[in-house]
N, C-alpha and C. Protein backbone atom coordinates (compact mmCIF):
# COMPACT_ATOMS: atom_id res chain seq x y z
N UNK A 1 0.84 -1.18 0.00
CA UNK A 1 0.00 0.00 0.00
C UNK A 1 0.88 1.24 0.00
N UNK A 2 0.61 2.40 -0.97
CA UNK A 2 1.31 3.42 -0.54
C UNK A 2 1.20 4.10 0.53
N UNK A 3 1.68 5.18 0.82
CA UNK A 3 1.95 6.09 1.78
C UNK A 3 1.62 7.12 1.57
N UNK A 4 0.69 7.79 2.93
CA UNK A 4 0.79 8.76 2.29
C UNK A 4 -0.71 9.54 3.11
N UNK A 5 -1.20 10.59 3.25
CA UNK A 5 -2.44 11.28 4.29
C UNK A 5 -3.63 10.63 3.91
N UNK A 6 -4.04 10.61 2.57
CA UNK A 6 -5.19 10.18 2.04
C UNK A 6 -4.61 9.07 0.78
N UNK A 7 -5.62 7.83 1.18
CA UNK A 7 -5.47 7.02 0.91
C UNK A 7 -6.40 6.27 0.07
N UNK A 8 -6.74 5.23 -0.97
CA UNK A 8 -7.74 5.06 -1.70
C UNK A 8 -6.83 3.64 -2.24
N UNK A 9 -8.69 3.07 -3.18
CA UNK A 9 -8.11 2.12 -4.40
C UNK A 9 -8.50 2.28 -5.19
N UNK A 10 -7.64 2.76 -6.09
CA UNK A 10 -7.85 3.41 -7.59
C UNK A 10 -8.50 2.77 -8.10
N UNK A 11 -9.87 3.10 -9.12
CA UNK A 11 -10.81 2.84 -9.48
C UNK A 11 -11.01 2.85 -10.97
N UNK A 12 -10.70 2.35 -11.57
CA UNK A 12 -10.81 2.57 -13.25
C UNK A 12 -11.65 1.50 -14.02
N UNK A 13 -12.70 2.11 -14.92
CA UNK A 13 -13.65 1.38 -15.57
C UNK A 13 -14.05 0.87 -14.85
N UNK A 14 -14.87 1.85 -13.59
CA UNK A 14 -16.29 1.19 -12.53
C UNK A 14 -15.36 -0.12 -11.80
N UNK A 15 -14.33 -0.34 -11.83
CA UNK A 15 -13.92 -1.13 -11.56
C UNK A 15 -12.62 -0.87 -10.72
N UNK A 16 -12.26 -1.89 -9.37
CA UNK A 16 -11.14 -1.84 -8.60
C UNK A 16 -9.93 -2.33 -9.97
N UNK A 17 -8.54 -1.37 -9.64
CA UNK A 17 -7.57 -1.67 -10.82
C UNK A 17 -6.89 -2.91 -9.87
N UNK A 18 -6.44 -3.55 -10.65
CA UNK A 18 -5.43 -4.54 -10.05
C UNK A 18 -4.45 -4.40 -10.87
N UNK A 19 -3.37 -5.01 -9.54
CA UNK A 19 -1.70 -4.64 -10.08
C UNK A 19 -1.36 -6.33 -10.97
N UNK A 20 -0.27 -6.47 -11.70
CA UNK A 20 -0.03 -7.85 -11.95
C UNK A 20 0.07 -9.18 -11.07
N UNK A 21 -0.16 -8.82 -9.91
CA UNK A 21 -0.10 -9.66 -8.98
C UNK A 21 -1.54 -10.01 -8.32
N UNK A 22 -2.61 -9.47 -8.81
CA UNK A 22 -3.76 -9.35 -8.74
C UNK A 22 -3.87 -8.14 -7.05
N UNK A 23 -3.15 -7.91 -7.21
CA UNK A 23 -3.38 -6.93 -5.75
C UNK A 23 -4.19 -5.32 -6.44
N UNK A 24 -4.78 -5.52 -5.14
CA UNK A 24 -5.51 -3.37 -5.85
C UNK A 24 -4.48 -2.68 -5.67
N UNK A 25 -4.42 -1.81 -6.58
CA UNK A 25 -3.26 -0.72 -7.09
C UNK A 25 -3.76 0.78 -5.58
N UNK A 26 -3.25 1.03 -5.31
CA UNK A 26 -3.61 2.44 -4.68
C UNK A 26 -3.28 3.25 -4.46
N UNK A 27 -4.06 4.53 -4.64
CA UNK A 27 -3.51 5.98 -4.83
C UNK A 27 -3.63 6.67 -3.34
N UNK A 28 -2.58 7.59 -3.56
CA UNK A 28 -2.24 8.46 -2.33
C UNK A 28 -2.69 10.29 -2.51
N UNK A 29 -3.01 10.64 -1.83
CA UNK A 29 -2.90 12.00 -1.33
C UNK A 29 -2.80 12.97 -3.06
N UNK A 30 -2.70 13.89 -3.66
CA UNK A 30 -3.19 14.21 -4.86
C UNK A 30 -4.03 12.92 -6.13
N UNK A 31 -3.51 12.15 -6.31
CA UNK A 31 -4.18 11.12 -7.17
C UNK A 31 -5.96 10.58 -6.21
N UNK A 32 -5.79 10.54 -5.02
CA UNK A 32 -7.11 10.24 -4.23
C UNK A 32 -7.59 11.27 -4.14
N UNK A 33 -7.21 12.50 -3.88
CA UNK A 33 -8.24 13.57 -4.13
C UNK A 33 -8.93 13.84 -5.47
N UNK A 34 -8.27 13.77 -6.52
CA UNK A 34 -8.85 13.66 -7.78
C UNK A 34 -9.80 12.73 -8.17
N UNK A 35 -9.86 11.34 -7.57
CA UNK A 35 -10.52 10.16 -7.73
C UNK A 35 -11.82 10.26 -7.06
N UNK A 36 -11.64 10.53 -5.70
CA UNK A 36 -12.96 11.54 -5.09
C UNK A 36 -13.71 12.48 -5.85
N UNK A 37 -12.73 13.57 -6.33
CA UNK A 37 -13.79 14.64 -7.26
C UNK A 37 -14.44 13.97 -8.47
N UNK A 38 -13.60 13.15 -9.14
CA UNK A 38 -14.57 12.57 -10.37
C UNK A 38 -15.92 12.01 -9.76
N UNK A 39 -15.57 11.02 -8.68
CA UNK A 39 -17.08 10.39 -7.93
C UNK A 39 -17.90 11.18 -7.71
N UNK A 40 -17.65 12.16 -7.07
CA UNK A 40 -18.70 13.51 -6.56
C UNK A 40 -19.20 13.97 -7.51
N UNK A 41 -18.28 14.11 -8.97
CA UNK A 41 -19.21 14.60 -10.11
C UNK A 41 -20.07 13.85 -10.31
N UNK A 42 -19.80 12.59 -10.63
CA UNK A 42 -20.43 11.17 -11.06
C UNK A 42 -22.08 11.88 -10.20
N UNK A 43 -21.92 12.02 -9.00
CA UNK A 43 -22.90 11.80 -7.97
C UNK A 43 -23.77 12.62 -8.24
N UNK A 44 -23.47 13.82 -8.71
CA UNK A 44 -24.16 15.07 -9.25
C UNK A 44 -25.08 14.69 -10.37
N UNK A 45 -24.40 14.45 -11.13
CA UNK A 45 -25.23 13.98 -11.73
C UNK A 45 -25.41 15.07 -12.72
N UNK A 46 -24.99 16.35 -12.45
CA UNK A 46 -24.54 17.81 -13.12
C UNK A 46 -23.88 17.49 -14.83
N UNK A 47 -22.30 17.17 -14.77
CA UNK A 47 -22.26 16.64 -15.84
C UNK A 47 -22.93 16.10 -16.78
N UNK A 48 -23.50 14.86 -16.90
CA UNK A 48 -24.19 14.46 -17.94
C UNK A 48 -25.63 15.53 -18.14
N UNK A 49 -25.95 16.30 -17.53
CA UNK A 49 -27.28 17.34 -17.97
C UNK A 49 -26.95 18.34 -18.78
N UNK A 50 -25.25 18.45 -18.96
CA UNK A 50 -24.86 19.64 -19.89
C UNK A 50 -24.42 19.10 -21.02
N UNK A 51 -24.52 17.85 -21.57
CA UNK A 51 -24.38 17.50 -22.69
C UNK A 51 -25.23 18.21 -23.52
N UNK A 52 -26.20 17.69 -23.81
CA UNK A 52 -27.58 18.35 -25.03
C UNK A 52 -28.26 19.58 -24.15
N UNK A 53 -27.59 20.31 -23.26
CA UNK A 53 -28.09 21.18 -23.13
C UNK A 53 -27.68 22.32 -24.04
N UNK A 54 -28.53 23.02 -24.33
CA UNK A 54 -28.34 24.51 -25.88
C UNK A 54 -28.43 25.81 -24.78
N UNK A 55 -29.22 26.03 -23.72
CA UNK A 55 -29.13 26.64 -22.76
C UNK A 55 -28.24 27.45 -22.63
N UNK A 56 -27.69 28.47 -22.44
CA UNK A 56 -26.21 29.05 -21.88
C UNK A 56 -26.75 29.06 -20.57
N UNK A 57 -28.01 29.77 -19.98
CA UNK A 57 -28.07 30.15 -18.69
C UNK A 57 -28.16 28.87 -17.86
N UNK A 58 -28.22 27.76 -18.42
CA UNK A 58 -28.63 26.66 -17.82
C UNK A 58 -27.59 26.32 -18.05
N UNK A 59 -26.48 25.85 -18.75
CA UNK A 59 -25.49 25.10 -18.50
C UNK A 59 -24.30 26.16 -17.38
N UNK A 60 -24.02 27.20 -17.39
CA UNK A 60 -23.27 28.51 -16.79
C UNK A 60 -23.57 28.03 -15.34
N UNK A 61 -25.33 27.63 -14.76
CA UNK A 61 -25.40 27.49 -13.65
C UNK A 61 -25.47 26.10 -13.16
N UNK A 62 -25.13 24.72 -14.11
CA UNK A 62 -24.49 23.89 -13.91
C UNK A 62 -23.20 23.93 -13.72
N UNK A 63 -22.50 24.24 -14.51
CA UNK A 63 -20.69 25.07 -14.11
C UNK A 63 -20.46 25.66 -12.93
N UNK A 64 -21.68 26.18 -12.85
CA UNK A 64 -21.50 26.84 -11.19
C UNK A 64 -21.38 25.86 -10.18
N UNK A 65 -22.31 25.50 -10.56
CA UNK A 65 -22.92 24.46 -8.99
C UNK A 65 -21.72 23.17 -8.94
N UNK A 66 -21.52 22.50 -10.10
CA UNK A 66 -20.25 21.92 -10.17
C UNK A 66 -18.83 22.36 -9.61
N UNK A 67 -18.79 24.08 -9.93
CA UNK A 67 -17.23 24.41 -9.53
C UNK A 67 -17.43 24.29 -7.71
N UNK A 68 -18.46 24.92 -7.57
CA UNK A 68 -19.23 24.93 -5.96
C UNK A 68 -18.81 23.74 -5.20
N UNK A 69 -19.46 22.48 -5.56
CA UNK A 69 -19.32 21.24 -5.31
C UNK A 69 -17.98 20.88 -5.09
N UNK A 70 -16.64 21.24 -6.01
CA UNK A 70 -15.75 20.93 -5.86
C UNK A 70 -15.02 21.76 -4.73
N UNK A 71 -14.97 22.95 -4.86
CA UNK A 71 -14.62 24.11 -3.68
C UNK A 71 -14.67 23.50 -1.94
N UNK A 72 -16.15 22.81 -2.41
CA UNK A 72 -16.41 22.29 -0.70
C UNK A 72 -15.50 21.55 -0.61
N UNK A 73 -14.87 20.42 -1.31
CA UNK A 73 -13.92 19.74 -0.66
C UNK A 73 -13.11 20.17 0.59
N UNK A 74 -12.76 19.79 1.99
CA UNK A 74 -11.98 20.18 2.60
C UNK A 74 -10.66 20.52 2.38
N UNK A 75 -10.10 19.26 0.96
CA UNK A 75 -8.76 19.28 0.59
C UNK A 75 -8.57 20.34 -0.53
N UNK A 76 -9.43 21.10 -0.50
CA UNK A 76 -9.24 21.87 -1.89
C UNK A 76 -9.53 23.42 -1.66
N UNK A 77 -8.58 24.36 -1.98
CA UNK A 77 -8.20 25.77 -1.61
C UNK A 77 -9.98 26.11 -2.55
N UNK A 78 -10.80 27.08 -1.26
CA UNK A 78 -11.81 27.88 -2.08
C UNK A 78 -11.61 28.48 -3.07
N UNK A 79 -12.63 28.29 -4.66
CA UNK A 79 -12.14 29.69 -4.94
C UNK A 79 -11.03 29.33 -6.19
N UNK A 80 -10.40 28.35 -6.01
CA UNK A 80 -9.30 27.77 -7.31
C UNK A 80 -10.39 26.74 -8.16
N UNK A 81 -11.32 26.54 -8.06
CA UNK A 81 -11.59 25.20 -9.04
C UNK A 81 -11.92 26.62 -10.10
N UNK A 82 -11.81 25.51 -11.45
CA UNK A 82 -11.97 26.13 -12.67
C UNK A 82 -12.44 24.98 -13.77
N UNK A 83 -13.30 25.22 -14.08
CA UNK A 83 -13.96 24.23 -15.14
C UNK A 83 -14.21 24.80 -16.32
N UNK A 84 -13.87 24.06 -17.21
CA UNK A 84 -13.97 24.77 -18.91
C UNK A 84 -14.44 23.71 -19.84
N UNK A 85 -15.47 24.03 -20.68
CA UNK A 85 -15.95 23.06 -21.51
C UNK A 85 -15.04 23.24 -22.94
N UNK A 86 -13.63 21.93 -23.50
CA UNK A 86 -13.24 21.42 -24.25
C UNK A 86 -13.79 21.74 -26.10
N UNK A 87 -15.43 20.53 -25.29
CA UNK A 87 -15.64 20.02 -26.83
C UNK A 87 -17.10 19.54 -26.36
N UNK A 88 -17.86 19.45 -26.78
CA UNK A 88 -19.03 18.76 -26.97
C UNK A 88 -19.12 17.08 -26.04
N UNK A 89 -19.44 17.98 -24.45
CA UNK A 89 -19.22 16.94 -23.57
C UNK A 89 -18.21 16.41 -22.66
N UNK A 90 -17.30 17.38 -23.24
CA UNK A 90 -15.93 17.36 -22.57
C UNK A 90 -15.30 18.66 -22.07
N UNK A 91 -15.17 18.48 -20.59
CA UNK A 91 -14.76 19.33 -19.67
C UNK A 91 -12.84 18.95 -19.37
N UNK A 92 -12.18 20.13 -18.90
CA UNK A 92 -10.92 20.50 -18.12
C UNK A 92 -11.46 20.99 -16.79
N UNK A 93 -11.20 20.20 -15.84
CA UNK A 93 -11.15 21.05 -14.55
C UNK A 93 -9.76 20.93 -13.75
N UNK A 94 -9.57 22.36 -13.16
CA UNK A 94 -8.08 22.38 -12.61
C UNK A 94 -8.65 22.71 -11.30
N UNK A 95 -7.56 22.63 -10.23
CA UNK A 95 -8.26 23.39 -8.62
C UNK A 95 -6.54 22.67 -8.09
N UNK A 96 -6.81 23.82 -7.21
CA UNK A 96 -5.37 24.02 -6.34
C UNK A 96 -6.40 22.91 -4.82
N UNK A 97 -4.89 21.69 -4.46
CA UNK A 97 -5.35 21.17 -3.17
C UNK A 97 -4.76 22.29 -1.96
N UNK A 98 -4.79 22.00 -1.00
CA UNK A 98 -4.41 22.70 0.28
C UNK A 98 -2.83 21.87 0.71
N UNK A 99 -2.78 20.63 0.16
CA UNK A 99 -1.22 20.25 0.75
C UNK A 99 -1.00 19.62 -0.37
N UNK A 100 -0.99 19.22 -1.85
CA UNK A 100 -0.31 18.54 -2.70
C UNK A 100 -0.56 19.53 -4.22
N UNK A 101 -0.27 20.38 -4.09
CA UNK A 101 -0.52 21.41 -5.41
C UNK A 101 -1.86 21.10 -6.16
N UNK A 102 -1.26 21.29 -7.66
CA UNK A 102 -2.76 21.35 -8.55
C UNK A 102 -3.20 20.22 -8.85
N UNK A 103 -4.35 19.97 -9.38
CA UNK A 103 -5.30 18.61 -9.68
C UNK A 103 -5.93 19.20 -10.84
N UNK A 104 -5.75 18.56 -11.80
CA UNK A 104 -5.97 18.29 -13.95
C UNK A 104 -6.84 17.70 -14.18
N UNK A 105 -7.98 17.59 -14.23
CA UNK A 105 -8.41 16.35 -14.59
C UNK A 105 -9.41 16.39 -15.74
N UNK A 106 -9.45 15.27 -17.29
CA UNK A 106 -10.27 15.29 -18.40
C UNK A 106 -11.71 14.80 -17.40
N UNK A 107 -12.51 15.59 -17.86
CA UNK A 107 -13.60 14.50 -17.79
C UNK A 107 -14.99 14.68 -18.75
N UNK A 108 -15.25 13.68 -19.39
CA UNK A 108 -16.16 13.17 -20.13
C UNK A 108 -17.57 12.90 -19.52
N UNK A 109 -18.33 13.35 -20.38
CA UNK A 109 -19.88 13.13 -19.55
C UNK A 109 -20.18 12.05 -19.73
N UNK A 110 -20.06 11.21 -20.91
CA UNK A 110 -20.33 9.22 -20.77
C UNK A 110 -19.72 8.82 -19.98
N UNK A 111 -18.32 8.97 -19.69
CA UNK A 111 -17.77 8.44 -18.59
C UNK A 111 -17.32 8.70 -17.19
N UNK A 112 -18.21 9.58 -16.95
CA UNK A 112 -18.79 9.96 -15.60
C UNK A 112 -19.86 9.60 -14.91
């Protein structure tokens, strides 16, 4: 297991990752905070409503409520998340943590 404040098992394709040894792979402290925020999006449920949305005022206050959502994190400096829509369904969100710098992350509305 790594080391490390916050601790997790990395999760890829709805699924626990396993290492070649069949052991779960696991992430530490920036990589688990990121793995959290994707879930929380997941949970929202926000993402996938701004796909076919044509809306500006309606998707702007999904963006909101999303950057919001992420802000609350305890591990995450108020006020730094930043979300930008890519491409047709596809978001960049960046946000400064409070002890392991910045967090990048693609995320896709099917696969959220």
């Amino acid at each position: 297991m790594s080391n490390g404040k916050y601790i997790d098992i990395r999760i890829s394709g709805d699924d626990i990752a396993l290492d070649a040894g069949g052991m779960p792979v696991a992430v530490a402290d920036r990589d688990s905070i990121a793995q959290d925020i994707v879930h929380m999006i997941r949970e929202t449920g926000l993402l996938v409503q701004l796909v076919g949305n044509r809306d500006a005022r309606t998707k702007a206050r999904n963006l909101m409520l999303l950057t919001l959502e992420v802000d609350r994190d305890e591990r995450i400096i108020p006020g730094t998340t930043e979300i930008e829509e890519v491409g047709l369904g596809q978001f960049n969100l960046t946000a400064q943590t409070r002890e392991f710098g910045s967090i990048a992350l693609s995320l896709e509305a099917d696969s959220v």
